[in-house]
Protein backbone atom coordinates (compact mmCIF):
# COMPACT_ATOMS: atom_id res chain seq x y z
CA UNK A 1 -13.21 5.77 18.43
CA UNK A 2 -12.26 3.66 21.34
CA UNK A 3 -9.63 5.24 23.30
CA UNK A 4 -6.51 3.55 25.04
CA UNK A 5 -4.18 5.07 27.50
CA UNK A 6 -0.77 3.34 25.94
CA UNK A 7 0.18 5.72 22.66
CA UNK A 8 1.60 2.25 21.27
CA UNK A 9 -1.47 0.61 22.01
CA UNK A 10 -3.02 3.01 20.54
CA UNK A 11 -1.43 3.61 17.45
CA UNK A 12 -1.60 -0.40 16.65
CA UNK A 13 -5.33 -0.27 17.51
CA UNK A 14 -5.78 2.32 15.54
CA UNK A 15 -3.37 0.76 12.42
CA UNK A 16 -5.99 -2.59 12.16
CA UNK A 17 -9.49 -0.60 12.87
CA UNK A 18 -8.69 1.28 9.67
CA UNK A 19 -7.14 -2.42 8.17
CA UNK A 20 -10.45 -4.20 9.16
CA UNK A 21 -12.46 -1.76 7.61
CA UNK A 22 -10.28 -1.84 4.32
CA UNK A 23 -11.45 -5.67 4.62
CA UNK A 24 -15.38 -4.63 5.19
CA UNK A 25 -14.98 -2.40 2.07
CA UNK A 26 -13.27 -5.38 0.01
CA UNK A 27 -16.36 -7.94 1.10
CA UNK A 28 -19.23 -5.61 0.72
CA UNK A 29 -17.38 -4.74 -3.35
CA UNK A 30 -17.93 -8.76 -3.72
CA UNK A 31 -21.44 -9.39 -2.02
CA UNK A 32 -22.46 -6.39 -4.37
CA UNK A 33 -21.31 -8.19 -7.36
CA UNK A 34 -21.94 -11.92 -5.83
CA UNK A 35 -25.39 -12.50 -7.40
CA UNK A 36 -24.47 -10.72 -10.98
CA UNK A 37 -21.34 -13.13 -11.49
CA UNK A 38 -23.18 -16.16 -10.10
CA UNK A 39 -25.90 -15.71 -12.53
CA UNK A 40 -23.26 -14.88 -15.56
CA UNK A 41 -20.94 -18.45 -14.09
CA UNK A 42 -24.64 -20.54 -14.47
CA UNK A 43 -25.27 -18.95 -17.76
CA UNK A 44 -21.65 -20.03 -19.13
CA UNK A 45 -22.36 -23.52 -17.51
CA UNK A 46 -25.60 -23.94 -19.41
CA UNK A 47 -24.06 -22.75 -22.52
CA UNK A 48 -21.43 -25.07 -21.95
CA UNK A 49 -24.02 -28.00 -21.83
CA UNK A 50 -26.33 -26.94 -24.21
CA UNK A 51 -23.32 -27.28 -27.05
CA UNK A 52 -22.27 -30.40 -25.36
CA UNK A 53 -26.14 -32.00 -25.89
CA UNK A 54 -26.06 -30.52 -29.37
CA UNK A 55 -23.14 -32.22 -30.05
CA UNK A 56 -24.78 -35.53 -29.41
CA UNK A 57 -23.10 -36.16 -25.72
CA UNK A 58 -25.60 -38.03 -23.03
CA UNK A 59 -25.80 -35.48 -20.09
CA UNK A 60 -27.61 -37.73 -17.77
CA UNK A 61 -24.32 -39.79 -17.97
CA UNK A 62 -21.65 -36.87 -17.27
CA UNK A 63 -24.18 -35.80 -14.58
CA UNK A 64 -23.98 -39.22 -13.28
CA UNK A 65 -20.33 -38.99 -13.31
CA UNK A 66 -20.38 -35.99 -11.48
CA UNK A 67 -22.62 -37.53 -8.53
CA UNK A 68 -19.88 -40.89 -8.51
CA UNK A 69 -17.26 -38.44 -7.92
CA UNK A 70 -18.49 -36.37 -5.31
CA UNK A 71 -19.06 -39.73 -3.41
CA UNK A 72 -15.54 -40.32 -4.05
CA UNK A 73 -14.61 -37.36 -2.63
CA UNK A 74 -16.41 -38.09 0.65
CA UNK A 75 -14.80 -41.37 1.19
CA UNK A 76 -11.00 -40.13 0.26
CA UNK A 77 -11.28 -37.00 2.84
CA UNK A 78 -12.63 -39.18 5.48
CA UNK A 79 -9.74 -41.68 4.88
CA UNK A 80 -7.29 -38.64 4.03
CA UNK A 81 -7.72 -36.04 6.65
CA UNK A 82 -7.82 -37.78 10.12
CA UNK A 83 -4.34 -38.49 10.26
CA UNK A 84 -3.61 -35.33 9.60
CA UNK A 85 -5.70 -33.54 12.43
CA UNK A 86 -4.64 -35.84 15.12
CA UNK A 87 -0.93 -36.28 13.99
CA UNK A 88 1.27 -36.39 16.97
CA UNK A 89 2.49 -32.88 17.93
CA UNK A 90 5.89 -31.55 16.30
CA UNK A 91 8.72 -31.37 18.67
CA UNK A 92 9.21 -27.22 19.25
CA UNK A 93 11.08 -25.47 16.08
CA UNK A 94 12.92 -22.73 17.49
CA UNK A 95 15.06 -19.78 15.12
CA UNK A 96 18.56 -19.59 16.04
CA UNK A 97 19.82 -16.29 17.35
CA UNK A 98 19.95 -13.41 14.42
CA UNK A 99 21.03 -10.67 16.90
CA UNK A 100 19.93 -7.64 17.45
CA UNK A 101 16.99 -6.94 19.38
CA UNK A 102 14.59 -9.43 19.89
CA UNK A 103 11.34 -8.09 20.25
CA UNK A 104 8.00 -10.38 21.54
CA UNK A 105 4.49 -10.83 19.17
CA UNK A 106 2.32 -7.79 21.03
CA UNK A 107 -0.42 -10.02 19.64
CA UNK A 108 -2.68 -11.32 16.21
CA UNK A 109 -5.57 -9.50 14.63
CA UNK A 110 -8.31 -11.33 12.71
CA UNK A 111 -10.73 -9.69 10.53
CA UNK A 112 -14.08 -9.15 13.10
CA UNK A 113 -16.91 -11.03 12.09
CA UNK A 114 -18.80 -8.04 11.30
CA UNK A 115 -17.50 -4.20 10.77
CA UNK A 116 -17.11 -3.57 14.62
CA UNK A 117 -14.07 -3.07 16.99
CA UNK A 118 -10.94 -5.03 16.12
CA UNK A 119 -9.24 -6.76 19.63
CA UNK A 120 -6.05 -8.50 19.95
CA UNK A 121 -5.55 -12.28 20.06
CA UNK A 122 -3.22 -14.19 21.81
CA UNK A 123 -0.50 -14.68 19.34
CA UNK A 124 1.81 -17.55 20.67
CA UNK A 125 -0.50 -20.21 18.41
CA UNK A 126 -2.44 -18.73 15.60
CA UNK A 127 -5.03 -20.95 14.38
CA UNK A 128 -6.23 -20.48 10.82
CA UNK A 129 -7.80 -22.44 7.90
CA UNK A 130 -9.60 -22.03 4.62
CA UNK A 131 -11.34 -24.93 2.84
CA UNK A 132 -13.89 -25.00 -0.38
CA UNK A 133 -15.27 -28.17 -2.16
CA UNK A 134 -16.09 -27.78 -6.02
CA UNK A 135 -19.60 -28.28 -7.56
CA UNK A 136 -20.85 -29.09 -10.48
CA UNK A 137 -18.97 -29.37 -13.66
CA UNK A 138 -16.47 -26.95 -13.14
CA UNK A 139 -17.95 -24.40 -16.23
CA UNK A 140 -19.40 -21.95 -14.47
CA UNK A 141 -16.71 -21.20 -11.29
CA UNK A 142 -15.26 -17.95 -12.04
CA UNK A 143 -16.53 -16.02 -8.96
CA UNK A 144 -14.32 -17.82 -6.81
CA UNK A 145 -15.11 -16.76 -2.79
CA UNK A 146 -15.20 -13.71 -0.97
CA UNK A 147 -11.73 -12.31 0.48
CA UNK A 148 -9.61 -14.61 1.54
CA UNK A 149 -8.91 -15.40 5.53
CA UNK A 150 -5.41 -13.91 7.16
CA UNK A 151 -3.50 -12.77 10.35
CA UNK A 152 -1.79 -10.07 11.42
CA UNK A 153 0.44 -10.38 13.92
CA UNK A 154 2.42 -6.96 14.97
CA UNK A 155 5.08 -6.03 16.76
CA UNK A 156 6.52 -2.86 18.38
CA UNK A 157 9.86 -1.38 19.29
CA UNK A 158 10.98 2.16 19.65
CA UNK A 159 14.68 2.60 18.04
CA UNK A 160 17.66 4.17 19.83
CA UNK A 161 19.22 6.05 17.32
CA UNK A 162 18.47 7.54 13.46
CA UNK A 163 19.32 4.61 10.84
CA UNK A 164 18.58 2.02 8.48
CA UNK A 165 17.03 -0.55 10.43
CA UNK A 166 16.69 -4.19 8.84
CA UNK A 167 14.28 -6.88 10.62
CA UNK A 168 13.46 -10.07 10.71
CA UNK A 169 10.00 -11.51 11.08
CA UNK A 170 10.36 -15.46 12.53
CA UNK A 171 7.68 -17.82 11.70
CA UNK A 172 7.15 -21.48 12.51
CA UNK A 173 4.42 -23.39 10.51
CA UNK A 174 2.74 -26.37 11.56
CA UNK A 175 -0.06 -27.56 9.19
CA UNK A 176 -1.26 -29.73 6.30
CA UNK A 177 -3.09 -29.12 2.98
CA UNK A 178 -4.99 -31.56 1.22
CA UNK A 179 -5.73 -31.26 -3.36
CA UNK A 180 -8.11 -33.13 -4.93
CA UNK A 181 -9.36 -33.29 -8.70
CA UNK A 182 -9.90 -35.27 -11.43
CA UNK A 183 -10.77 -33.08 -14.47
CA UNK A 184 -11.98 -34.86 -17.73
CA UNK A 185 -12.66 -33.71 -21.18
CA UNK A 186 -16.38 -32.70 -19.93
CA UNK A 187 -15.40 -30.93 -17.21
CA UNK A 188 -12.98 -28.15 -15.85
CA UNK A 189 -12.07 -29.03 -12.34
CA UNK A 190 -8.82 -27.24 -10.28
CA UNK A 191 -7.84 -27.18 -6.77
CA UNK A 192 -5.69 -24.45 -5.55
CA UNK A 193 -4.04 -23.42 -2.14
CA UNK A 194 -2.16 -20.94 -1.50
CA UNK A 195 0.00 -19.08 1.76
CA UNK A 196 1.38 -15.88 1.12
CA UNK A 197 3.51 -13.58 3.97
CA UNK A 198 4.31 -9.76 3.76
CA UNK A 199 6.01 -7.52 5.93
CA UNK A 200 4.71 -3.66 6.56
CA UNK A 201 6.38 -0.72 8.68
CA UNK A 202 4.81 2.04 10.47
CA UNK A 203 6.46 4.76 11.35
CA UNK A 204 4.72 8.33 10.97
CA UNK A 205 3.31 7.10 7.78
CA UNK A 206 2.75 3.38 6.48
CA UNK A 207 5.83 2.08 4.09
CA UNK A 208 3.66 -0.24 2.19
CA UNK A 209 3.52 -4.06 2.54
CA UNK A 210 6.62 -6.17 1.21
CA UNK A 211 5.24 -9.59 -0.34
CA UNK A 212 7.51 -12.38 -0.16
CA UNK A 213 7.27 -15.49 -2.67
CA UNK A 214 4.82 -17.68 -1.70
CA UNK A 215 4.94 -20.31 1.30
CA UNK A 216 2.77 -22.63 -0.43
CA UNK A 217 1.53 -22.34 -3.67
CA UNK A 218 0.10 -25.87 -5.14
CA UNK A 219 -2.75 -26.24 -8.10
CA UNK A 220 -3.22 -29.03 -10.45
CA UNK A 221 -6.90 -29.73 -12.91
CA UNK A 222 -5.45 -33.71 -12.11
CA UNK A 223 -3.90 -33.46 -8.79
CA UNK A 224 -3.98 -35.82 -5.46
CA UNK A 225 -2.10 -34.44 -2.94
CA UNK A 226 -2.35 -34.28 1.28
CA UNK A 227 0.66 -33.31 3.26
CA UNK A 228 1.80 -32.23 6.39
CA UNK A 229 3.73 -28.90 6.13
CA UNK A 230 6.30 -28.30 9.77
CA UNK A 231 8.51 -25.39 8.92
CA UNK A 232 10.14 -22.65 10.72
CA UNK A 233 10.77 -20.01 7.98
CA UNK A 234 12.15 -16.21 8.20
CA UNK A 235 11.24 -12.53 6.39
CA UNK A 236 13.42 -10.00 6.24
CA UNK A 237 13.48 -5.52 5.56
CA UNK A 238 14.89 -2.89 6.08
CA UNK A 239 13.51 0.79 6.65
CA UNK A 240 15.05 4.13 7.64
CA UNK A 241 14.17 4.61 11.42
CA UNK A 242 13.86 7.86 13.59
CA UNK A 243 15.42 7.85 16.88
CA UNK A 244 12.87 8.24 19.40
CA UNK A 245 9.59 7.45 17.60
CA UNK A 246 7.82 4.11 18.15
CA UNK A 247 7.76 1.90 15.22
CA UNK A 248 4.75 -0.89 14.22
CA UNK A 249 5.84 -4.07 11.97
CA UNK A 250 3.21 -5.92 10.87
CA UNK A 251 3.60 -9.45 9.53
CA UNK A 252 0.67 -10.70 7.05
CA UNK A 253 -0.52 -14.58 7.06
CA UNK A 254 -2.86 -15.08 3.91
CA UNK A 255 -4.10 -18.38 2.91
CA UNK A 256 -6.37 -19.00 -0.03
CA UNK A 257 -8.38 -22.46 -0.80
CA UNK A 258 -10.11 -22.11 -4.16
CA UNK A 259 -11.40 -25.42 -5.54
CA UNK A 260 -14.27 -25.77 -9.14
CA UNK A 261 -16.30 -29.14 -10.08
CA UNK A 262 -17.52 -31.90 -8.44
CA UNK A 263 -15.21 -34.05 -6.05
CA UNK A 264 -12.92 -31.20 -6.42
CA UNK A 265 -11.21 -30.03 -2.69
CA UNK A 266 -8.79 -27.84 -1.63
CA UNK A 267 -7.75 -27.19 1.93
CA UNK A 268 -4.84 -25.23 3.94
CA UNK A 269 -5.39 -25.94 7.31
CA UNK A 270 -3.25 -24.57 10.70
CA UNK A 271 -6.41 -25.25 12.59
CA UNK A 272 -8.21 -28.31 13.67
CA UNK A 273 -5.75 -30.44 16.24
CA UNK A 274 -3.12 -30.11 18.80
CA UNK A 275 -0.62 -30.19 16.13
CA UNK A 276 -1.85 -27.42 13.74
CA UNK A 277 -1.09 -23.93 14.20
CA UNK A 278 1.31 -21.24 13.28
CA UNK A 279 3.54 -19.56 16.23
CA UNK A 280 5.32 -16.69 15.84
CA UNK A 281 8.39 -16.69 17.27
CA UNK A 282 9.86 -12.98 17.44
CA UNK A 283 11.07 -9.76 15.21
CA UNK A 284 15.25 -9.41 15.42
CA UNK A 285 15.68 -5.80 14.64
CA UNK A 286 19.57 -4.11 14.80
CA UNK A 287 20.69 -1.14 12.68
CA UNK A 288 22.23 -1.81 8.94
CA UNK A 289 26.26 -1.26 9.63
């Protein structure tokens, strides 16, 4: 257990160790199971084509098809995605006072590569992306990926007096996501991206994580979409405080890029170029009158 002088410092490194290795645990569960699904998704595929060449249906030429449209797919992200990398940087999106007390990122955790020591990142631009091209027909795509990707970002305050506190997490976005597939009646193609945010409290014990409706939630089996995404967006609770007693809100960034068949893509990127990141901007925190 790595120790750290600062009891705040020490109860938020504590608070994502034990996170991370809720992650580990979640990862090994689907590298465990990884092989045993992939196997059962290629039997359903070949069962799928097997009925299909019964049927009387030339499989060279869907296969064909299948090779055309991953071409495709090369050619439309290389016309598609430049633009959106090295887009000219967003003039600063700044909240407007809540009141309260304002109270500074302390910093952003990533999931560690590997099951070791979680450190804190500099939180004032959060890069983070998750991208997956389909393969194949589409059939045999139910295992999907491992975990998806996210943030935390905490912050800290100790409150003055015995209450119901609420608090507001503020959040600007600067991004783009890109959807691509074509899905015919031999196929079953889907691209899906998703950002989700939640809110969690620490005080003595943990109060549980607070989803909020989705940031971005776009999927489509015929879909063609790319689009910038600049938005500067707020999440609110409220807990019952102790005077006294330091207190640890978390804010979670998930995104989630989940894309089946060939010349399928999906893509939520806050990453690659100047103007892609997310920046958190500050927690306003003042009791509940």
């Amino acid at each position: 257990m790595v120790r750290i002088s600062n009891p705040i410092e020490q109860l938020i490194h504590n608070l994502e160790q034990e996170r991370a290795k809720e992650y580990w645990e979640r990862v090994h569960r689907f590298k465990v199971h990884e092989e045993q699904q992939r196997n059962a998704d290629e039997a359903h595929e070949k069962k799928q084509l097997e009925y299909m060449r019964s049927a009387g249906i030339k499989l060279n030429e869907v296969e064909k098809g299948l090779e055309e449209d991953a071409r495709k797919l090369k050619s439309y992200l290389e016309q598609k995605r430049p633009p959106l990398i090295s887009r000219p940087k967003q003039a600063p999106l700044f909240s407007p006072n809540l009141g309260g007390q304002f109270i500074p990122p302390y910093g952003s955790f990533f999931p560690p590569p590997d099951p070791g020591v979680v450190s804190p990142s500099d939180p004032s631009q959060i890069k983070i992306k998750d991208v997956m091209s389909g393969r194949g027909s589409g059939w045999g795509n139910a295992l999907g990926g491992p975990p998806p990707p996210f943030v935390d970002v905490v912050f800290s305050f100790t409150p003055h007096q015995s209450a119901r506190f609420s608090f507001t997490a503020c959040f600007a976005f600067h991004g783009f996501f890109v959807l691509q597939a074509d899905d015919g009646f031999f196929t079953s193609k889907d691209a899906h991206v998703t950002l989700n945010f939640s809110l969690d409290a620490f005080q003595f014990v943990d109060r549980g994580w607070k989803s909020f409706p989705s940031v971005i939630d776009r999927e489509g089996d015929n879909i063609n979409e790319f689009d910038s995404f600049d938005h500067i967006l707020n999440f609110s609770d409220a807990q019952d405080f102790r005077e006294g007693d330091p207190v640890v809100v978390t804010a979670r960034i998930t995104i989630d890029a989940m894309a089946s068949g060939s010349g399928s893509h999906a893509e939520i990127n806050f990453a690659d170029g100047d103007a892609n990141f997310i920046q958190p901007q500050g927690l306003w925190v003042s009791p509940v009158p």
